[in-house]
C-alpha atoms as a PDB file:
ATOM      1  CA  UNK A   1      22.887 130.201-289.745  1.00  0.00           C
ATOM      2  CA  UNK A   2      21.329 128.163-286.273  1.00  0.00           C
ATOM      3  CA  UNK A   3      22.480 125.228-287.924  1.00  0.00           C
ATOM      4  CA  UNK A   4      26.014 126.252-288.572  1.00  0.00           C
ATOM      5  CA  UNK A   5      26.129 127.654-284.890  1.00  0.00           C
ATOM      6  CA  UNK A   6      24.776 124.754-283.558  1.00  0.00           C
ATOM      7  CA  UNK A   7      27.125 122.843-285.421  1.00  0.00           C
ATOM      8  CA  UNK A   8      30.173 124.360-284.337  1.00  0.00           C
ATOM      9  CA  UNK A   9      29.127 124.533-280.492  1.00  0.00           C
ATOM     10  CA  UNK A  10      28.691 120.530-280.582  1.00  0.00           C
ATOM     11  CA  UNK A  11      31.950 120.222-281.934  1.00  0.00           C
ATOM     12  CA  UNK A  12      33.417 122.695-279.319  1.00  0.00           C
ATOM     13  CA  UNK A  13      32.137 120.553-276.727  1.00  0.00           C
ATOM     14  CA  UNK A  14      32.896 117.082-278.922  1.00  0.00           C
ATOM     15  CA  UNK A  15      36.364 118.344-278.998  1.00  0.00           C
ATOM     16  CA  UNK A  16      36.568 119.758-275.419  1.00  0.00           C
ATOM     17  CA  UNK A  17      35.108 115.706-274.402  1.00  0.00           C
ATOM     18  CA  UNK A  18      37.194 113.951-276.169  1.00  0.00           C
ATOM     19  CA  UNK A  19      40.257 115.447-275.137  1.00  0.00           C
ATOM     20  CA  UNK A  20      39.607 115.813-271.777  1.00  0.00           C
ATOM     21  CA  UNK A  21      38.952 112.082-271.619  1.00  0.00           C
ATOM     22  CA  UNK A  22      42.511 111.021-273.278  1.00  0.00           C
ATOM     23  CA  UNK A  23      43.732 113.830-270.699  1.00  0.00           C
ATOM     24  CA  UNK A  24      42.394 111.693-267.834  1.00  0.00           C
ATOM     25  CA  UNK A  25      43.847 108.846-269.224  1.00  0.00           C
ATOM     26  CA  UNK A  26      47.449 109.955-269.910  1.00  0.00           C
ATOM     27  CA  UNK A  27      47.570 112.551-266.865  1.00  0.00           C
ATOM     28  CA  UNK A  28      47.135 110.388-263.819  1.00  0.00           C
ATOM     29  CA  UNK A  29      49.852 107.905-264.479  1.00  0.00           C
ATOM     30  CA  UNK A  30      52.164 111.020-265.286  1.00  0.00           C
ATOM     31  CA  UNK A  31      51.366 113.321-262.257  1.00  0.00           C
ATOM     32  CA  UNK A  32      51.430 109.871-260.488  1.00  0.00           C
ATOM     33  CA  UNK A  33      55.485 109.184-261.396  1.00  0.00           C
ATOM     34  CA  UNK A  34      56.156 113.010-261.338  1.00  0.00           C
ATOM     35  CA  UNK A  35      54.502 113.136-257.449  1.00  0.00           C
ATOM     36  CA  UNK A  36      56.256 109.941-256.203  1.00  0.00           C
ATOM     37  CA  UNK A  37      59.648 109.034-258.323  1.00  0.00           C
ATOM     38  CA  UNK A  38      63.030 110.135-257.412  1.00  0.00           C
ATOM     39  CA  UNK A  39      64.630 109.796-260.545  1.00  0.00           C
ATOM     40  CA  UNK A  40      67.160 112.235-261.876  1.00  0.00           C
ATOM     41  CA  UNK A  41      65.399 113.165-265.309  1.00  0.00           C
ATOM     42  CA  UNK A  42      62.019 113.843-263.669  1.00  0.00           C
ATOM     43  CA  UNK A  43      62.673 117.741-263.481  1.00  0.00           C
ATOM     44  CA  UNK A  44      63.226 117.452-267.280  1.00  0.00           C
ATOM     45  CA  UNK A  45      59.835 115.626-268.078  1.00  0.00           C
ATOM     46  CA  UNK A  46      58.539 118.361-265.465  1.00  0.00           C
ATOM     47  CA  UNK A  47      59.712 121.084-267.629  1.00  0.00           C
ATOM     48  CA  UNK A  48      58.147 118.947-271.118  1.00  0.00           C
ATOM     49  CA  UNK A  49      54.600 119.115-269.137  1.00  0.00           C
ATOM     50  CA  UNK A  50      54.427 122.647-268.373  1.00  0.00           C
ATOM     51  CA  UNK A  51      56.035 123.866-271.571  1.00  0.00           C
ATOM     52  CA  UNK A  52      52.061 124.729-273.226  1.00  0.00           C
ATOM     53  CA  UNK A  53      52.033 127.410-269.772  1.00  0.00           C
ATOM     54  CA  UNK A  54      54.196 129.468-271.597  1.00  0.00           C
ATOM     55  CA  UNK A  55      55.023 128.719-274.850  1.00  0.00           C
ATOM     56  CA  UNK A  56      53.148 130.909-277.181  1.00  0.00           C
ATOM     57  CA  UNK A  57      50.283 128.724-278.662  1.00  0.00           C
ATOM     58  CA  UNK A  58      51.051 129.929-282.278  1.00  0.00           C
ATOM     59  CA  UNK A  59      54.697 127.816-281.921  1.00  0.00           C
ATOM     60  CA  UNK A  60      53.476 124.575-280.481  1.00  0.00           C
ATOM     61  CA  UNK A  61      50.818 125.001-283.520  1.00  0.00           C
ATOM     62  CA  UNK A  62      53.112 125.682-286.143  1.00  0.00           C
ATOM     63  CA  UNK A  63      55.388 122.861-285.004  1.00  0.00           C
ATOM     64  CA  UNK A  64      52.624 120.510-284.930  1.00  0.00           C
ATOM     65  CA  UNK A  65      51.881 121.814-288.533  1.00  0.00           C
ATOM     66  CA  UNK A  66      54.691 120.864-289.750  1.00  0.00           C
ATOM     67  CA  UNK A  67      55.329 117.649-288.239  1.00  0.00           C
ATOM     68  CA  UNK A  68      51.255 116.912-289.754  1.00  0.00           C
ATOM     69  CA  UNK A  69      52.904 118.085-293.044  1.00  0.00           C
ATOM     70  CA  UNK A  70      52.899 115.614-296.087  1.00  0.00           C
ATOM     71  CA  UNK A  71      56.670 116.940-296.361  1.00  0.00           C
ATOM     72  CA  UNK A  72      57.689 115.534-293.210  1.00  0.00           C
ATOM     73  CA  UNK A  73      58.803 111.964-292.114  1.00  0.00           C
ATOM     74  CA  UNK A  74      55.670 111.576-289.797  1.00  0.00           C
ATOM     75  CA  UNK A  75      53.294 113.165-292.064  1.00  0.00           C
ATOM     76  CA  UNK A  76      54.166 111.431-295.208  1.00  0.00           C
ATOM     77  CA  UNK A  77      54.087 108.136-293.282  1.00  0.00           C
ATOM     78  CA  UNK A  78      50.487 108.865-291.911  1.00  0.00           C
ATOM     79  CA  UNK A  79      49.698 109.447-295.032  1.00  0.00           C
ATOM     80  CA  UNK A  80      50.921 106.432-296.654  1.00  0.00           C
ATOM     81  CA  UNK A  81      48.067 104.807-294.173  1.00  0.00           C
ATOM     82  CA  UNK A  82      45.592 107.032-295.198  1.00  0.00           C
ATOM     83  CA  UNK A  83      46.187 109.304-292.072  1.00  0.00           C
ATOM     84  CA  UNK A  84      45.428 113.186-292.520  1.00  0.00           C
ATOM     85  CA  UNK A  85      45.877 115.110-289.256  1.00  0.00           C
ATOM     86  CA  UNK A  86      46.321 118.756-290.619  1.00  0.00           C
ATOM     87  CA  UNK A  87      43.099 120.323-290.801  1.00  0.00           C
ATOM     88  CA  UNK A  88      41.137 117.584-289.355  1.00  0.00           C
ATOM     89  CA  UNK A  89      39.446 116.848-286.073  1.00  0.00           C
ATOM     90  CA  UNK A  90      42.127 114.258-285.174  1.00  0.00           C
ATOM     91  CA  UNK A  91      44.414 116.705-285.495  1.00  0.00           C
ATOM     92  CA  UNK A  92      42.927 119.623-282.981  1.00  0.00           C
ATOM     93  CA  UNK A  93      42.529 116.503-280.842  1.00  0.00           C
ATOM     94  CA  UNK A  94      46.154 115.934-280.679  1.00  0.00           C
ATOM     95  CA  UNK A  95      47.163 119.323-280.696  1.00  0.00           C
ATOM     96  CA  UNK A  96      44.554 120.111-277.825  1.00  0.00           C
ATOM     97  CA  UNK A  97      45.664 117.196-275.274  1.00  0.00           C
ATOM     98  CA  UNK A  98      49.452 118.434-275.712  1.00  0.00           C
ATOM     99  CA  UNK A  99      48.324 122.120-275.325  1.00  0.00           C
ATOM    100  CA  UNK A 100      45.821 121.114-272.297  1.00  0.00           C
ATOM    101  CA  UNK A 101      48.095 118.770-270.278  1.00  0.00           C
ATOM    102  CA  UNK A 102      49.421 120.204-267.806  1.00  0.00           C
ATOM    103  CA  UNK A 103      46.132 122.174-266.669  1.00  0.00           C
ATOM    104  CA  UNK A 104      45.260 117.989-266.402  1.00  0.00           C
ATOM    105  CA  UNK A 105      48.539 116.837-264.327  1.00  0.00           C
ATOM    106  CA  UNK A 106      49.406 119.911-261.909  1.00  0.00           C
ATOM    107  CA  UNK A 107      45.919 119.874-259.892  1.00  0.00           C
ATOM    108  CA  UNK A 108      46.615 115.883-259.846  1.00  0.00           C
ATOM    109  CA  UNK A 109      50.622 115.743-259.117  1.00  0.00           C
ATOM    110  CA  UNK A 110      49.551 118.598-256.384  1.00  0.00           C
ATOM    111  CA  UNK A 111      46.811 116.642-254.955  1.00  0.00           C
ATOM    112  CA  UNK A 112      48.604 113.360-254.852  1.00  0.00           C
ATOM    113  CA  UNK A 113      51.640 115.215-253.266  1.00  0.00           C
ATOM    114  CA  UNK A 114      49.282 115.814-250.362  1.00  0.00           C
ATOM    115  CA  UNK A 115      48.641 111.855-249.660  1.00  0.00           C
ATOM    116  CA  UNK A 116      51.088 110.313-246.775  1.00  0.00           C
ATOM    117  CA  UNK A 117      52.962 107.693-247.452  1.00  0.00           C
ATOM    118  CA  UNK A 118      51.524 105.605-244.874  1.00  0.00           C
ATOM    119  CA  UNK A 119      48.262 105.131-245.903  1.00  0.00           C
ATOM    120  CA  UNK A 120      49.728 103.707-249.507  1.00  0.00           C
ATOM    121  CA  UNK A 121      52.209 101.365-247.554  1.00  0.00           C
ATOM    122  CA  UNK A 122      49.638 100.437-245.059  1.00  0.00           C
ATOM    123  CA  UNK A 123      47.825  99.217-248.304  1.00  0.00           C
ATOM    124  CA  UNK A 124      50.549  96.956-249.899  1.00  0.00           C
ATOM    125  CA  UNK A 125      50.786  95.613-246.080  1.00  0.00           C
ATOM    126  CA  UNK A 126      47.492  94.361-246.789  1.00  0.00           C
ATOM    127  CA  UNK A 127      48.537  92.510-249.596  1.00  0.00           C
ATOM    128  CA  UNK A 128      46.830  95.110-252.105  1.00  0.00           C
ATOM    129  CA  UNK A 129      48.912  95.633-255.069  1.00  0.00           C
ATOM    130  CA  UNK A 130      49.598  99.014-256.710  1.00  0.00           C
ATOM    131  CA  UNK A 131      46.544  99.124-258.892  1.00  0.00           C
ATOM    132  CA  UNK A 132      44.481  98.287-256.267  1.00  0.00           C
ATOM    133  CA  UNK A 133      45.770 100.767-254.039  1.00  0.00           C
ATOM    134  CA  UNK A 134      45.673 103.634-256.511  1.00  0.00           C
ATOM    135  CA  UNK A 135      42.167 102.837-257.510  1.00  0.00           C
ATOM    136  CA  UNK A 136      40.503 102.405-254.285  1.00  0.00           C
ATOM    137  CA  UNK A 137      42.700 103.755-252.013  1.00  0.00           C
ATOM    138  CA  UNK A 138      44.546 107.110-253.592  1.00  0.00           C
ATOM    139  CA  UNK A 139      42.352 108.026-256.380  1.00  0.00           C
ATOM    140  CA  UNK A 140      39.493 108.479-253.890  1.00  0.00           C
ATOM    141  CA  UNK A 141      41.464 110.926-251.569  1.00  0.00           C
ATOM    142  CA  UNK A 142      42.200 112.970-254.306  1.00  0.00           C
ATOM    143  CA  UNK A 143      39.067 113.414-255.721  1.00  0.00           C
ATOM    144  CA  UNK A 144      39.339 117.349-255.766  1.00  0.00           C
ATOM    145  CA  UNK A 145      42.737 117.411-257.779  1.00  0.00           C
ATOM    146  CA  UNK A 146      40.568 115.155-260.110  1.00  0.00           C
ATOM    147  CA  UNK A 147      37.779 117.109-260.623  1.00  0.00           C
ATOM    148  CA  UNK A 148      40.154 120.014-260.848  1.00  0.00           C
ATOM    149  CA  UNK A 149      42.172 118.553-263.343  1.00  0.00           C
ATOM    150  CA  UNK A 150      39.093 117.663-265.534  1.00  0.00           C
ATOM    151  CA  UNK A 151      37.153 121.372-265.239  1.00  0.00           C
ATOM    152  CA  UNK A 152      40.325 123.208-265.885  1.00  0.00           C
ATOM    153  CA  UNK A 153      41.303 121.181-269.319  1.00  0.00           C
ATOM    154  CA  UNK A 154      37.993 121.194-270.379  1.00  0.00           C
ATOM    155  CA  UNK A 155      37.836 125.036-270.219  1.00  0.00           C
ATOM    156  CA  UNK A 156      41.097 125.152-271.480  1.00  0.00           C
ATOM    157  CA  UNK A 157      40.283 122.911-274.342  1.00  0.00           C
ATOM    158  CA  UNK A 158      36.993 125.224-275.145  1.00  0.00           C
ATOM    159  CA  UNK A 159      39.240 128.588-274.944  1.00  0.00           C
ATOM    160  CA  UNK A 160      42.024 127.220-277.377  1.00  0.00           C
ATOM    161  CA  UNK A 161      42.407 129.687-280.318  1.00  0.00           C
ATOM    162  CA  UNK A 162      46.178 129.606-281.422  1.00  0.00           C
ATOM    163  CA  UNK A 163      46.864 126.036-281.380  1.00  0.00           C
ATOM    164  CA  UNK A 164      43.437 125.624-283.071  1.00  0.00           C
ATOM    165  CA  UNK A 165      43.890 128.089-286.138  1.00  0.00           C
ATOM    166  CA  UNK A 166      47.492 126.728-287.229  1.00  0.00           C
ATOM    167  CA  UNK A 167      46.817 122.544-287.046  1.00  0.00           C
ATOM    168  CA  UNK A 168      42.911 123.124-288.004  1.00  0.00           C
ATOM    169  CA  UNK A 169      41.964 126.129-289.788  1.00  0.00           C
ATOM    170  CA  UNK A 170      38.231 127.012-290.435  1.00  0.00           C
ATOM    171  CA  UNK A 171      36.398 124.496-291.764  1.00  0.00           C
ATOM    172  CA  UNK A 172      32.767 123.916-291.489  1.00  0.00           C
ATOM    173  CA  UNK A 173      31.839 121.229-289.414  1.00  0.00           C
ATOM    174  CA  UNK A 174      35.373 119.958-289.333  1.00  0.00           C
ATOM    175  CA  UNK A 175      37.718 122.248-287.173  1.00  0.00           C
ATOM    176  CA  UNK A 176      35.297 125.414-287.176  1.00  0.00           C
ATOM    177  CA  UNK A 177      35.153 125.481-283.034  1.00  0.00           C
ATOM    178  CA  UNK A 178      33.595 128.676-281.390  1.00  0.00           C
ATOM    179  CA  UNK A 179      36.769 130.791-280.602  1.00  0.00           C
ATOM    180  CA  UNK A 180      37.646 130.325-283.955  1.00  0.00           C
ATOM    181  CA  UNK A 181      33.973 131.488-285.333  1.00  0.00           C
ATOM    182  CA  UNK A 182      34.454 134.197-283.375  1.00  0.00           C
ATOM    183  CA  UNK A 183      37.345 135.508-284.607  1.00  0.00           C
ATOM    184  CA  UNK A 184      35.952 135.446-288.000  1.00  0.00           C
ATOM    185  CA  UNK A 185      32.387 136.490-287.124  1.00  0.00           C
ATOM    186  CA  UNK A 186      34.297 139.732-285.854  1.00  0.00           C
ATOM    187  CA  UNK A 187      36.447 139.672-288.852  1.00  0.00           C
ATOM    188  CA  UNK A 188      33.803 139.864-291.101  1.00  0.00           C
ATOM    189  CA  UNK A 189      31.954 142.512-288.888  1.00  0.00           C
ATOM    190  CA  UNK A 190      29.476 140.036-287.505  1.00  0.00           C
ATOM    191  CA  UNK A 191      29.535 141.127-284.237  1.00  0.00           C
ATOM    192  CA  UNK A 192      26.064 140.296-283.746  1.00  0.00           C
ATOM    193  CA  UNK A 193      26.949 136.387-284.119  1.00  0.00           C
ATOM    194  CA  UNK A 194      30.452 137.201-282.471  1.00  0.00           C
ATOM    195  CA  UNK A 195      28.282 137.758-279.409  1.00  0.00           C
ATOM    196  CA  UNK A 196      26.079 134.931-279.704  1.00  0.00           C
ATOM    197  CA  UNK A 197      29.267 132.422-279.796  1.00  0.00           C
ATOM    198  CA  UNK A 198      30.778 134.185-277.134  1.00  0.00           C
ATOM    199  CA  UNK A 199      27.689 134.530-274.717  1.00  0.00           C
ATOM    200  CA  UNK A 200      26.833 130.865-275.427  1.00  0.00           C
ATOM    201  CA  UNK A 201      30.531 129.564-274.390  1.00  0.00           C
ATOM    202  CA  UNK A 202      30.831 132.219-271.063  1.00  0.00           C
ATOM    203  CA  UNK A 203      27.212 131.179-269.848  1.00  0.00           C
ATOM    204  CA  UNK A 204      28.460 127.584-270.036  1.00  0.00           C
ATOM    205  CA  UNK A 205      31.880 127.917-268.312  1.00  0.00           C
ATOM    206  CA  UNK A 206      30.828 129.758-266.285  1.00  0.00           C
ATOM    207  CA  UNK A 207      27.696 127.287-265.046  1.00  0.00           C
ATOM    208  CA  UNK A 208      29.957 124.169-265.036  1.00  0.00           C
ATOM    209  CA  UNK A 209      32.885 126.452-263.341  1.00  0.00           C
ATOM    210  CA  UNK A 210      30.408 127.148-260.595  1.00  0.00           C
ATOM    211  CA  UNK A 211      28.759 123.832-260.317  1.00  0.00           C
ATOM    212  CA  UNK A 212      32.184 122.244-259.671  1.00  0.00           C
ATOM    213  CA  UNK A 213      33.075 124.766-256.697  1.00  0.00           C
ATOM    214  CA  UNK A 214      29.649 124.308-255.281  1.00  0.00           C
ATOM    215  CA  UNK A 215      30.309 120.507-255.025  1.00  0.00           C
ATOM    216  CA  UNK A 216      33.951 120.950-253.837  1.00  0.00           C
ATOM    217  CA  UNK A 217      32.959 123.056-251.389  1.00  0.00           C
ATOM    218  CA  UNK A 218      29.971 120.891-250.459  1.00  0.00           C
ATOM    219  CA  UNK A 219      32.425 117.993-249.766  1.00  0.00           C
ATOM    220  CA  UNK A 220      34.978 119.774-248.479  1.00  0.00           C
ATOM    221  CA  UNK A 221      32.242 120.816-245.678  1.00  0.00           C
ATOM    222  CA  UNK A 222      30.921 117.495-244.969  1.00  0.00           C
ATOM    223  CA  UNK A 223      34.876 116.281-244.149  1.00  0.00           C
ATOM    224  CA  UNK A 224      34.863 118.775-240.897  1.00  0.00           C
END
């Protein structure tokens, strides 16, 4: 029994990692164009981002279900390459980064609001171009958005239930995270273990929740 709930917690955290960094990847490029374009179709991608804040997570799961299906165009093609995404980890990793997103690109987009203008032009005065600039110039200034960003998908990612049980199920070692063990611990009238998954996940959000305010605050105080 340790080794099946040590199993699950690493791949709670595995999946929580992994989708956090694709997050990162995909989110500052978006909340960059949704912070600084003018373009008529933005409030429609706007709406697309913030769609997982309150769409019931049992939709967006069974939608993704489907679409994972071997009965459906994109399915049966995965499958063709030897592709399974329903009720495999590749699966709650896509299902999890479309689900976390926009606790990834609001904190960003908000933060990156916040930068003037000026000190981005001043930069392409200098003859920096816009990679430059972002990386050493914007992405330092909004550091907090970052770390934000990152904290609140990760918890997100480690809370998911809905979106979990329809793309994933409960398999051992495979899509078995701890929201989902606890459901069925309680199911089966294990609250004994129920407790033991959820202790183990509120001690740790709860530690890395409070280390991150600790250092925001930290920095924020050494600006002043």
């Amino acid at each position: 029994m340790e080794s099946e709930f040590l199993a699950t917690m690493v791949l709670t955290f595995k999946l929580a990692s992994v989708t956090t960094l694709i997050l990162l990847v995909i989110a500052v490029p978006l909340a960059w164009f949704l912070a600084f374009s003018s373009l008529r179709f933005k409030s429609i991608l706007e709406t697309i981002v913030s769609m997982p804040l309150v769409l019931p997570p049992s939709v967006l799961g069974f939608y993704l279900l489907l679409a994972f299906s071997p009965v459906s165009g994109i399915g049966s093609f995965l499958m063709d390459h030897g592709i399974r995404l329903a009720f495999s980890f590749e699966g709650l990793v896509i299902g999890s980064v479309i689900f976390s997103l926009p606790f990834m690109v609001h904190p960003i987009q908000a933060a990156l609001s916040q930068v003037p203008r000026s000190i981005i032009e001043a930069s392409y005065t200098l003859g920096k171009s816009p990679f430059v600039t972002a990386l050493r110039v914007v992405l330092p200034s909004i550091r907090h958005g970052l770390i934000s960003g990152i904290v609140l998908a990760f918890a997100h990612t480690v809370g998911e239930f809905g979106v979990i049980l329809m793309i994933g199920g409960n398999i051992p070692g495979e899509t078995r995270v701890a929201s989902i063990a606890i459901y069925d611990e309680v199911e089966s009238l294990n609250y004994a273990m129920a407790h033991q998954y959820a202790l183990t996940l509120f001690v740790i959000t709860f530690a890395i929740l409070l280390l991150v305010y600790s250092l925001n605050k930290k920095s924020l105080s050494s600006l002043r």
